[in-house]
Protein backbone atom coordinates (compact mmCIF):
# COMPACT_ATOMS: atom_id res chain seq x y z
CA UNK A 1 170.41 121.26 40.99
CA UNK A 2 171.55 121.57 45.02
CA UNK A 3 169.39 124.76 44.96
CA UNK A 4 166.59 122.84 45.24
CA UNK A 5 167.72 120.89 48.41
CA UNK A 6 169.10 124.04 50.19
CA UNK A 7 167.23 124.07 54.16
CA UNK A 8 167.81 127.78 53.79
CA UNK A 9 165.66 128.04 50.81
CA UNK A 10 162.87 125.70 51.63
CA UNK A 11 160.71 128.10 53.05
CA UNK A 12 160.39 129.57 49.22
CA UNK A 13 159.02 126.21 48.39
CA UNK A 14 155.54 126.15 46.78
CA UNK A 15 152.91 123.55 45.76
CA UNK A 16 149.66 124.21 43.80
CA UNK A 17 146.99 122.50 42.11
CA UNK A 18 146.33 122.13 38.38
CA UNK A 19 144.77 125.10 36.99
CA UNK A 20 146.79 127.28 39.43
CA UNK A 21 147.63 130.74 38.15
CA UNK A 22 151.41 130.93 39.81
CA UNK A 23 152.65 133.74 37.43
CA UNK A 24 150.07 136.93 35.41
CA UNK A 25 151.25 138.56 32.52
CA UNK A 26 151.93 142.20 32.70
CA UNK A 27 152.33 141.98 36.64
CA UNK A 28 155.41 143.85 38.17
CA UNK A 29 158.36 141.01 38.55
CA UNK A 30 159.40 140.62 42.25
CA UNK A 31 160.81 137.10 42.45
CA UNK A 32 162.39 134.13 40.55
CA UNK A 33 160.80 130.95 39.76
CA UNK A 34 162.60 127.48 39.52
CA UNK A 35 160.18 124.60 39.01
CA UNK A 36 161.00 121.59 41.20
CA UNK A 37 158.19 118.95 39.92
CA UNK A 38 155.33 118.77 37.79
CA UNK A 39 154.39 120.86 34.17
CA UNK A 40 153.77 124.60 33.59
CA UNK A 41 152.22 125.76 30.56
CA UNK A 42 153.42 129.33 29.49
CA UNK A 43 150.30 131.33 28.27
CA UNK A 44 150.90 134.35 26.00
CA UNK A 45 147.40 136.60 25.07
CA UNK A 46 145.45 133.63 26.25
CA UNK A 47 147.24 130.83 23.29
CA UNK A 48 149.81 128.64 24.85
CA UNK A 49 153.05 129.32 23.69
CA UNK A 50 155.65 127.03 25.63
CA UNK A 51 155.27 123.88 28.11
CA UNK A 52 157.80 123.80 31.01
CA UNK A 53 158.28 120.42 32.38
CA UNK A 54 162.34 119.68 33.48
CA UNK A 55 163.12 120.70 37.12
CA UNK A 56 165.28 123.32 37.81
CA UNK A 57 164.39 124.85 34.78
CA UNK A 58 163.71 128.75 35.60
CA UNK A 59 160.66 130.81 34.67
CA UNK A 60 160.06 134.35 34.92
CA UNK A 61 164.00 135.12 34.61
CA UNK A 62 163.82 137.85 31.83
CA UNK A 63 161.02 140.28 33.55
CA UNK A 64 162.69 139.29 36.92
CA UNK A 65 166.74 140.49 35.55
CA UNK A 66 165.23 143.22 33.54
CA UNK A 67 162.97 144.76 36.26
CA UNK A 68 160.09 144.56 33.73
CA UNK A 69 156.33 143.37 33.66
CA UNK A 70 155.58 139.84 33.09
CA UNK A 71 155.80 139.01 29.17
CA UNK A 72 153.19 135.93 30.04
CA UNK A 73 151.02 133.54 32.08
CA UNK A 74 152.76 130.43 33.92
CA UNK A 75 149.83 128.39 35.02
CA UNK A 76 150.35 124.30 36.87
CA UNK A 77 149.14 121.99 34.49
CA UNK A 78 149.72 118.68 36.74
CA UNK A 79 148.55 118.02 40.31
CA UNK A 80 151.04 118.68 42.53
CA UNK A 81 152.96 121.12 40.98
CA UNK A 82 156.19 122.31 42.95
CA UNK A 83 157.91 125.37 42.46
CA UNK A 84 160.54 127.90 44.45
CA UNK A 85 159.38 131.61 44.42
CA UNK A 86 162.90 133.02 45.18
CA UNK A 87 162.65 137.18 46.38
CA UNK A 88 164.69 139.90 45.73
CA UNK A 89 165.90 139.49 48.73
CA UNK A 90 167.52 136.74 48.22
CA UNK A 91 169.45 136.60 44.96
CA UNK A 92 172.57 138.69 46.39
CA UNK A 93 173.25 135.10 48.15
CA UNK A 94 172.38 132.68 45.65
CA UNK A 95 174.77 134.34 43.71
CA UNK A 96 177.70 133.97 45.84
CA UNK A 97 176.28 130.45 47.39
CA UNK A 98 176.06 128.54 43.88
CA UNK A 99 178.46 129.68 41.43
CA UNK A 100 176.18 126.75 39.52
CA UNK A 101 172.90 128.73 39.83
CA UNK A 102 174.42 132.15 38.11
CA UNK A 103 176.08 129.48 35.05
CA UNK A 104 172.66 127.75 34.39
CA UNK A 105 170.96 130.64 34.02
CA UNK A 106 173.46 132.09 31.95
CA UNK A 107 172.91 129.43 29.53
CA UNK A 108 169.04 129.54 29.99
CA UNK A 109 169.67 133.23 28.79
CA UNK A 110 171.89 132.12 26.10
CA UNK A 111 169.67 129.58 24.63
CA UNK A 112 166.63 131.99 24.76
CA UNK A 113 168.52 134.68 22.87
CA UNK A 114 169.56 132.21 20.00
CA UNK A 115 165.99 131.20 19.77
CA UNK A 116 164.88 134.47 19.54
CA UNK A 117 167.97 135.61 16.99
CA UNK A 118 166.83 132.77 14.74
CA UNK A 119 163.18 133.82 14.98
CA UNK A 120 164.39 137.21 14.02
CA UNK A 121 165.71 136.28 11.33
CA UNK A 122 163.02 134.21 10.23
CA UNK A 123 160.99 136.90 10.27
CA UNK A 124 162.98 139.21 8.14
CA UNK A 125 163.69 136.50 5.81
CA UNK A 126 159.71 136.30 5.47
CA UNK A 127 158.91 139.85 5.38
CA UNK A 128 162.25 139.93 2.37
CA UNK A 129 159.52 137.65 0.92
CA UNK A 130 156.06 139.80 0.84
CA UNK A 131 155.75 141.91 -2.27
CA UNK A 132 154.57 145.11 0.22
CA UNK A 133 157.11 147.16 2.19
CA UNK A 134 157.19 145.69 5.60
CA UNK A 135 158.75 148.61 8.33
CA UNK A 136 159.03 147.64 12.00
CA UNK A 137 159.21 150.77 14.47
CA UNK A 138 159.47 151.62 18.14
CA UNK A 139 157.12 153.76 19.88
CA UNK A 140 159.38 156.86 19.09
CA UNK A 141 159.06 156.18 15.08
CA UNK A 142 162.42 154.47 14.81
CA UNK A 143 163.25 152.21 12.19
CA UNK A 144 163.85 148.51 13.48
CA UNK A 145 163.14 146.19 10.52
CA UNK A 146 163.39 147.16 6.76
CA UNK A 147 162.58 144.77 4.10
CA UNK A 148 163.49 144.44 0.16
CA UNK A 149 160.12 145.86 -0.86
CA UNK A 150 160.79 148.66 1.10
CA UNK A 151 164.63 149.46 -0.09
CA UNK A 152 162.98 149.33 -3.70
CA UNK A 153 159.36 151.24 -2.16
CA UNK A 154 161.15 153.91 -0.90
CA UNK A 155 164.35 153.90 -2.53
CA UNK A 156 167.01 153.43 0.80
CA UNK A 157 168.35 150.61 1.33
CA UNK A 158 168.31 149.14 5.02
CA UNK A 159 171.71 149.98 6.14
CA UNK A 160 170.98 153.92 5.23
CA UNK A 161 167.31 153.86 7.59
CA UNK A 162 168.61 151.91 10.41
CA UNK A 163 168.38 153.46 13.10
CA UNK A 164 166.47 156.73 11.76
CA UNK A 165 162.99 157.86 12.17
CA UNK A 166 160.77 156.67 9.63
CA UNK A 167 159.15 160.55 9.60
CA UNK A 168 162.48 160.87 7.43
CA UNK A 169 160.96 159.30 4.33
CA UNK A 170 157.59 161.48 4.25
CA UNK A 171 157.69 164.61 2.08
CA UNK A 172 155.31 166.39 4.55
CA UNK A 173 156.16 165.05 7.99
CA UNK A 174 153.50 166.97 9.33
CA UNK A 175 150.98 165.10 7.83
CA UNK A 176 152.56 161.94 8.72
CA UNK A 177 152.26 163.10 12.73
CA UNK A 178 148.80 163.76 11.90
CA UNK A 179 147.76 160.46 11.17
CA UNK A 180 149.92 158.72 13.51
CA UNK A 181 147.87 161.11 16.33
CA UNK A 182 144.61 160.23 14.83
CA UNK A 183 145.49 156.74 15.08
CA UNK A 184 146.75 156.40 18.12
CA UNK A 185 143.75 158.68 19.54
CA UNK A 186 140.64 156.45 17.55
CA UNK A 187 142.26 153.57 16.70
CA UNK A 188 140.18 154.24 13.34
CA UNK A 189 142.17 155.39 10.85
CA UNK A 190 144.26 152.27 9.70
CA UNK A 191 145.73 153.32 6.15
CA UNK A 192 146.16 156.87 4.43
CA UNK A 193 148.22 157.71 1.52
CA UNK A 194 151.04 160.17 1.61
CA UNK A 195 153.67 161.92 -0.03
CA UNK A 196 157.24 160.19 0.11
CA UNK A 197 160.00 162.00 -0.13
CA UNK A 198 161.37 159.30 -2.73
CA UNK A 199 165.59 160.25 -3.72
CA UNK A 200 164.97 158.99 -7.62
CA UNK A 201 161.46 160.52 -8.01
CA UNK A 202 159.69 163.80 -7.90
CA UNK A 203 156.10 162.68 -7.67
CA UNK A 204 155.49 159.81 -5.35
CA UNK A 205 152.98 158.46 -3.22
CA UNK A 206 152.52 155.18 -1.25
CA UNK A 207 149.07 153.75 0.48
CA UNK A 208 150.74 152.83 4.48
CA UNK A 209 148.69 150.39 6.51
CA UNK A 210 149.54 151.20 10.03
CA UNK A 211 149.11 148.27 12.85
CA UNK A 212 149.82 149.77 16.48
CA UNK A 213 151.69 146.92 19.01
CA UNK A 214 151.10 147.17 22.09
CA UNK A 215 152.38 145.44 25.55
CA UNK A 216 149.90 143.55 28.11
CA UNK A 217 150.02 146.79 29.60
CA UNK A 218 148.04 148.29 27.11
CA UNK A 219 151.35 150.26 25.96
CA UNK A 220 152.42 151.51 22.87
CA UNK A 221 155.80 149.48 22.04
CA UNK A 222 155.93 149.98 18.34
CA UNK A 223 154.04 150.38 14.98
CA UNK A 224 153.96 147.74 11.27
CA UNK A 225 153.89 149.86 8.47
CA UNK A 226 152.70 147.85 5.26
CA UNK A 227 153.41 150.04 2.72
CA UNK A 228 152.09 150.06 -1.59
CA UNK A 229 152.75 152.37 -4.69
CA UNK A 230 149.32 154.80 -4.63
CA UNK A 231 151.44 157.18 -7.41
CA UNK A 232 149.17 156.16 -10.59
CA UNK A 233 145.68 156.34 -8.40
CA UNK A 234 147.08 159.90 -7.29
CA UNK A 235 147.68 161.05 -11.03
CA UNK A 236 144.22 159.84 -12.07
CA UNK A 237 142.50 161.62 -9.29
CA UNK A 238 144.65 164.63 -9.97
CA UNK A 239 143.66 163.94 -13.66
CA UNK A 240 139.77 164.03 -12.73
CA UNK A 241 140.03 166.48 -10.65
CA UNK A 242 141.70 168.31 -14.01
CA UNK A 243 139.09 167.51 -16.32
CA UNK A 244 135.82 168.20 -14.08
CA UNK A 245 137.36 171.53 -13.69
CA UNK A 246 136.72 172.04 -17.50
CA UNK A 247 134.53 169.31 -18.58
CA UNK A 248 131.05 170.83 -16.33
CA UNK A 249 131.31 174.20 -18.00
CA UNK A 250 131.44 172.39 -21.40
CA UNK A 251 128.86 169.88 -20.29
CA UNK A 252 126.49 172.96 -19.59
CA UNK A 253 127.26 175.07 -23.19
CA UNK A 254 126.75 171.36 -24.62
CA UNK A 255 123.37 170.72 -22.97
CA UNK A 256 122.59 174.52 -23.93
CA UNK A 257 123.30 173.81 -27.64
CA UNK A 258 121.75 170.45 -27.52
CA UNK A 259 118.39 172.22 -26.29
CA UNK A 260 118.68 174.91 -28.85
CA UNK A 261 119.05 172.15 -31.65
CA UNK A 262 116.20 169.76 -30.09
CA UNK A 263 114.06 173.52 -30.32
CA UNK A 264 114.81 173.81 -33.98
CA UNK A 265 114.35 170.17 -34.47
CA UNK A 266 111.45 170.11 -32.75
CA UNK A 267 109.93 172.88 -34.90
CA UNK A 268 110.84 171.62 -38.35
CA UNK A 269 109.14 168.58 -37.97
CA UNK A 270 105.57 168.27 -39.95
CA UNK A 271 102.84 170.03 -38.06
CA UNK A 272 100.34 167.08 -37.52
CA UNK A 273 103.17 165.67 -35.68
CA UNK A 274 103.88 168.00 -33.51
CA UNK A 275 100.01 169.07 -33.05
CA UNK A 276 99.40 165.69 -31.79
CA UNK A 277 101.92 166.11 -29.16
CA UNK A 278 101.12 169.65 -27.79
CA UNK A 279 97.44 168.15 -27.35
CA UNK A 280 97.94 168.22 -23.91
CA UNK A 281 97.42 172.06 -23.78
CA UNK A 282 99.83 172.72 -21.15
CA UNK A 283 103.32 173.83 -22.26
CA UNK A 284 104.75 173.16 -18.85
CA UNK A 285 104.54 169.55 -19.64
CA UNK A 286 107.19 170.00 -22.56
CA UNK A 287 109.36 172.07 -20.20
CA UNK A 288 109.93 168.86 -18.10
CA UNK A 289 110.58 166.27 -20.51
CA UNK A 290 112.93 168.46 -22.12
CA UNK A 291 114.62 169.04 -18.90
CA UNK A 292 115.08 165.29 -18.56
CA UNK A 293 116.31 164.52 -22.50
CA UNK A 294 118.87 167.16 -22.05
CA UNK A 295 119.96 166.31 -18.76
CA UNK A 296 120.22 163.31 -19.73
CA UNK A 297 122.30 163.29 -22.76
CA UNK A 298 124.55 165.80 -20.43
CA UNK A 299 124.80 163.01 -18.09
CA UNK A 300 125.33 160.60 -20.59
CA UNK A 301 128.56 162.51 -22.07
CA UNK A 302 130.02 163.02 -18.41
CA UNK A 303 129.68 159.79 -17.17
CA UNK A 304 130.78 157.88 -20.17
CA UNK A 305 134.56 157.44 -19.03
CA UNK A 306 133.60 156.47 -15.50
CA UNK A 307 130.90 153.91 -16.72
CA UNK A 308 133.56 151.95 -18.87
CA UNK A 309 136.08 152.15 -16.18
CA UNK A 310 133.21 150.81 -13.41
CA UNK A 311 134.61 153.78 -11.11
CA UNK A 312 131.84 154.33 -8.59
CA UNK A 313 133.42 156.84 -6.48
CA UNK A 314 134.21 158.82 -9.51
CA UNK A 315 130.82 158.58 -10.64
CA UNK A 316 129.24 159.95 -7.52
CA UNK A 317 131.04 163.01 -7.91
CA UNK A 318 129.96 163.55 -11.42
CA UNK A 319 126.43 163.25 -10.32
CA UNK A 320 127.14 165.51 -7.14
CA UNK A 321 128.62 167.90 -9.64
CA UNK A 322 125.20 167.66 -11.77
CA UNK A 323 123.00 169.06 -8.44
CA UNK A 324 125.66 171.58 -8.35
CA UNK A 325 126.19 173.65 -12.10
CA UNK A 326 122.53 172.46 -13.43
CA UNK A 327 120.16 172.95 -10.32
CA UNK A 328 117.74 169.84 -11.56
CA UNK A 329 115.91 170.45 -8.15
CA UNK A 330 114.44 173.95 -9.55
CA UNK A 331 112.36 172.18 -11.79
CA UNK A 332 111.54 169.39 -9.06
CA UNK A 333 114.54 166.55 -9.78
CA UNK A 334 115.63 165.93 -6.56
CA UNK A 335 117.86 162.61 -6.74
CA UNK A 336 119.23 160.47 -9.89
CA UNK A 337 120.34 156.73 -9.77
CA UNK A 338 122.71 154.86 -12.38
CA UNK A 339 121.34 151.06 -12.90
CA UNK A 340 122.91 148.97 -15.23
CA UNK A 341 121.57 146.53 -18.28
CA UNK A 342 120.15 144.29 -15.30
CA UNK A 343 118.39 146.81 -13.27
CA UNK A 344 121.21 146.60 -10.77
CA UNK A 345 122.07 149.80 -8.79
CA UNK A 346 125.71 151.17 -9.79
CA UNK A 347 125.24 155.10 -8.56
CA UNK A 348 123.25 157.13 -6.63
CA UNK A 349 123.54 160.81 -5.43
CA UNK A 350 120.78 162.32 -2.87
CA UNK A 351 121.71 165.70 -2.43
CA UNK A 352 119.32 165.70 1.38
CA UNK A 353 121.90 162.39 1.53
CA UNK A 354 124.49 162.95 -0.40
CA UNK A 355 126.46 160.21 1.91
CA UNK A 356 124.06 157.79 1.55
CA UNK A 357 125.23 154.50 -0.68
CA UNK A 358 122.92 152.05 0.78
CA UNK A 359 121.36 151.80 -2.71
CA UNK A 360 124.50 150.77 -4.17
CA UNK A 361 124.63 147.01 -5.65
CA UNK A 362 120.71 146.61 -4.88
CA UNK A 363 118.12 145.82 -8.21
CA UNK A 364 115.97 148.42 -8.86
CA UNK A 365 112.25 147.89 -7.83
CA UNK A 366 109.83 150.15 -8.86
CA UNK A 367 106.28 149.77 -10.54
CA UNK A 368 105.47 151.24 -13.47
CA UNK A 369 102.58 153.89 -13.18
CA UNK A 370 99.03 152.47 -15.27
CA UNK A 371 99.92 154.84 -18.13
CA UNK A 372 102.94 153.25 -19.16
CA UNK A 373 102.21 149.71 -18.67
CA UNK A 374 101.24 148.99 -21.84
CA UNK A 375 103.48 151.22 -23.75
CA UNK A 376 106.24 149.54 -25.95
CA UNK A 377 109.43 151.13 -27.26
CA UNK A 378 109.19 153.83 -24.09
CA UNK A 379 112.17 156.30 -24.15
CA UNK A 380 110.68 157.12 -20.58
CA UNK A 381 108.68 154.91 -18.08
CA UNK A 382 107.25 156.75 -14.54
CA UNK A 383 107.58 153.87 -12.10
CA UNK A 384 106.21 154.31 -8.36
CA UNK A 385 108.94 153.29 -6.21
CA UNK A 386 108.63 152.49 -1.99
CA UNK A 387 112.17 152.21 0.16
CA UNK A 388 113.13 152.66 3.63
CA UNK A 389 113.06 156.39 4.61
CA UNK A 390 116.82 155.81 5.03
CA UNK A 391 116.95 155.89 1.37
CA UNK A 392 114.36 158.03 0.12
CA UNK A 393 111.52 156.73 1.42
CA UNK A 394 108.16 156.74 -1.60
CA UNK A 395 109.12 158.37 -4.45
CA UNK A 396 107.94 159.10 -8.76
CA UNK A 397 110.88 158.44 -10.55
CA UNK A 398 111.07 158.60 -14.58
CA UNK A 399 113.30 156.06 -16.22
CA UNK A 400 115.43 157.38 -19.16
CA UNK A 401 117.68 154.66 -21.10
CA UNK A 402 120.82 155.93 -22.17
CA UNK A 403 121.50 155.89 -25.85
CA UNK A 404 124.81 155.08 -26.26
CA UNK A 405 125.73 152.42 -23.09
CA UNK A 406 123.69 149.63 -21.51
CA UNK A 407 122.32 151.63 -18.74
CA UNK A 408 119.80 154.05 -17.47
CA UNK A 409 118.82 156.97 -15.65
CA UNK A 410 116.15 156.90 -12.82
CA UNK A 411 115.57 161.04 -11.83
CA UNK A 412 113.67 161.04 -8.76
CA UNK A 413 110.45 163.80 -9.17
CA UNK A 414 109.29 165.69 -6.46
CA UNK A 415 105.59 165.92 -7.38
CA UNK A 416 104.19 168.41 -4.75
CA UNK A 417 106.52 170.59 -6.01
CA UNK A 418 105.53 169.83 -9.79
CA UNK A 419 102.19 170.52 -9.37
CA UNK A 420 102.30 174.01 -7.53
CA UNK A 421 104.92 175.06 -10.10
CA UNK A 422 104.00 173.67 -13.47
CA UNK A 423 100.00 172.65 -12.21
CA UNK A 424 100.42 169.02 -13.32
CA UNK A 425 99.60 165.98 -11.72
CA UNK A 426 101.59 162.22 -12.35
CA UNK A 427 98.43 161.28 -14.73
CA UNK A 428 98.82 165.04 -17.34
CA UNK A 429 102.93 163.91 -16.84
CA UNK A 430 102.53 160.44 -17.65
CA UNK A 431 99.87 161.21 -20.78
CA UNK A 432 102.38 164.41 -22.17
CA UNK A 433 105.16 161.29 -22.12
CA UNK A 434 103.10 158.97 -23.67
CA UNK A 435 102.10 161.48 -26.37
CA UNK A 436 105.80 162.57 -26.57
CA UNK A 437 106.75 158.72 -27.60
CA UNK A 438 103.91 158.39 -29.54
CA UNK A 439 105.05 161.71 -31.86
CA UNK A 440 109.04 160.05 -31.45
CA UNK A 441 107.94 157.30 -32.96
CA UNK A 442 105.98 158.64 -35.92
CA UNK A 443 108.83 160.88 -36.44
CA UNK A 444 111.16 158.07 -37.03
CA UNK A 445 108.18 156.30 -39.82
CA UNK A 446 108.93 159.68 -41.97
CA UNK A 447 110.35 159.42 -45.17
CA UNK A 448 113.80 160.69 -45.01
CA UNK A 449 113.34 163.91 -47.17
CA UNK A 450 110.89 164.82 -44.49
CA UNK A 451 112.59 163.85 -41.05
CA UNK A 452 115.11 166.00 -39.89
């Protein structure tokens, strides 16, 4: 190119070493490049994205034409690496002095914009590929890229949102703002399901994953939206939400009943029996245990669905819900855990730490208290237990299997508060549960026309 050889621009003529920095990205453009010998390697958030090694080829044209920041590095990867930095100043000439220098970079800018057309549509063809709905915005929420998944997510095809804000698709736009200011403000919140205002359907939701892009500036250019069908999770946590409303007022008559029957039961059954149990001499003993068979069979009914549908969150608010209508901390239970068949962890509800799941997915590790280690056939077992005060530091806890799943129920016993208000220690607790098992047991030996 003559350029290169003009007297009048050799004074713009650079050399620098390997390694040298000759172009930063996101710096204001104030000149042209043109390399004259040597290799440039183009660096783009650190990767390298492009190798420059023909002279006369330009770099730094776009930023430089568009008045922008630098899109990338340019950094001399050869020893003696030449280069014309060409001002502002001077482009009004080159123009008019070499008709050549305005055609080249003509097709430099030609070439560069059917690369990046063909990368464009690359990338639609990929995203027309991904089973999620793929949506491409600018920094003011409008619509730039609009797969398949989306046409059939949302229910417009592409040629009806380009162009339009993508606020257009949410039934409650303000919510939609909302989390767009939260996550533009934290950075945190990443995905939140809304409302979508869907043409074909009433009752829609979809789960958006929201990715904020951003120039070397540190400027907000655009947002991804990934975008799934959350409609059936909705309806079944609309459906809980349903049932709980109706199911802990019924749980609480059932319990009531159930404690009423275990009364008359109780009562019917031969007096030796029950003589041998009530040995103990204090009735406050029987209050307990009965507390724990009927909240547990209460417990057992409520959690039933969620334990065959392994739905821990669910779960957690059954057992939250349990603190709340029966009160188990009046009579000194003041935490319950869910473990399965192995011992393992599923649930746990604190209500000091009623965010606290570090329990979840650990194996249960208690020691049984001396009274129960050689029992057989326990319905309940006091084990001593010893975790991090982060989870509830030492605690009694009485085992209770369920009857009618492969799990159990660990209520955590608050023994100070035992003792002042029923004036028993863990020894009278753990000999009243031994003698309870003992009568169970006998019970069940009966002959039928005696048993109730």
């Amino acid at each position: 190119m003559e350029i290169l050889n003009h007297p009048r621009l050799q004074k713009y003529a650079r050399t620098c070493p390997a390694g040298c920095v000759i172009m930063t990205e996101g710096d204001q453009a104030d000149s042209l490049y043109i390399l004259i010998a040597g290799r440039l390697d183009v660096i783009k958030g650190g990767k390298k994205i492009h190798e420059i090694n023909a002279p006369g080829s330009f770099f730094g044209e776009l930023s430089f034409l568009l008045d922008t920041v630098r899109i990338a590095s340019v950094i001399a990867a050869t020893e003696e690496t030449s280069y014309l930095c060409l001002p502002n100043a001077e482009v009004n000439w080159i123009w008019q002095e070499f008709p050549e220098f305005a055609r080249q970079l003509a097709r430099n800018l030609a070439k560069r914009l059917y690369e990046t057309t063909n990368v464009a549509q690359g990338f639609r063809e990929f995203c027309d590929q991904m089973p999620d709905a793929v949506i491409m915005t600018n920094a003011n929420y409008t619509v730039l890229s609009w797969n398949r998944a989306a046409e059939k997510l949302y229910g417009h095809p592409w040629s009806q949102m380009r162009g339009k804000s993508i606020e257009d698709i949410y039934d409650n736009q303000a919510a939609f703002k909302q989390f767009m200011a939260e996550l533009i403000s934290t950075e945190a919140i990443r995905e939140k399901t809304l409302k979508i205002n869907h043409p074909d359907k009433e009752w829609f939701f979809v789960s958006t994953s929201t990715t904020i892009l951003k120039d070397p500036n540190d400027n907000i250019q655009g947002y991804l939206f990934l975008g799934r069908d959350a409609t059936s999770l909705q309806r079944l946590e609309k459906k809980q939400r349903q049932v709980r409303k109706w199911l802990l007022p019924l749980l609480l008559s059932l319990t009531l009943l159930s404690g009423w029957l275990g009364w008359l039961g109780w009562h019917q059954v031969p007096i030796l029996t029950r003589t041998a149990y009530q040995s103990a001499e204090n009735l406050n003993y029987d209050h307990i245990i009965e507390r724990l068979i009927r909240d547990t069979a209460a417990l057992e009914l409520a959690l039933r669905p969620t334990l065959e549908t392994s739905a821990p969150q669910t779960t957690r608010m059954v057992l939250a819900d349990y603190f709340t209508v029966f009160q188990p901390e009046l009579d000194g239970i003041n935490g319950v855990l869910i473990m399965d068949g192995k011992k393992k962890i599923l649930s746990s509800y604190l209500p000091t730490q009623p965010d606290n799941k570090q329990l979840i997915g650990q194996t249960y590790r208690g020691i049984k208290f001396a009274e129960n280690v050689d029992q057989a056939n326990k319905a309940m077992t006091i084990f001593m237990v010893s975790r991090p005060e982060s989870v509830g530091g030492e605690a009694v806890e009485v085992v209770v299997a369920l009857k009618k799943h492969p799990a159990s129920l660990a209520f955590r016993l608050d023994m100070g508060f035992i003792k002042d208000k029923f004036a028993c220690n863990i020894n009278e607790l753990a000999q009243a549960i031994n003698l309870r098992d003992s009568a169970r047991q006998n019970t069940s030996r009966l002959p039928r026309e005696n048993a109730i």
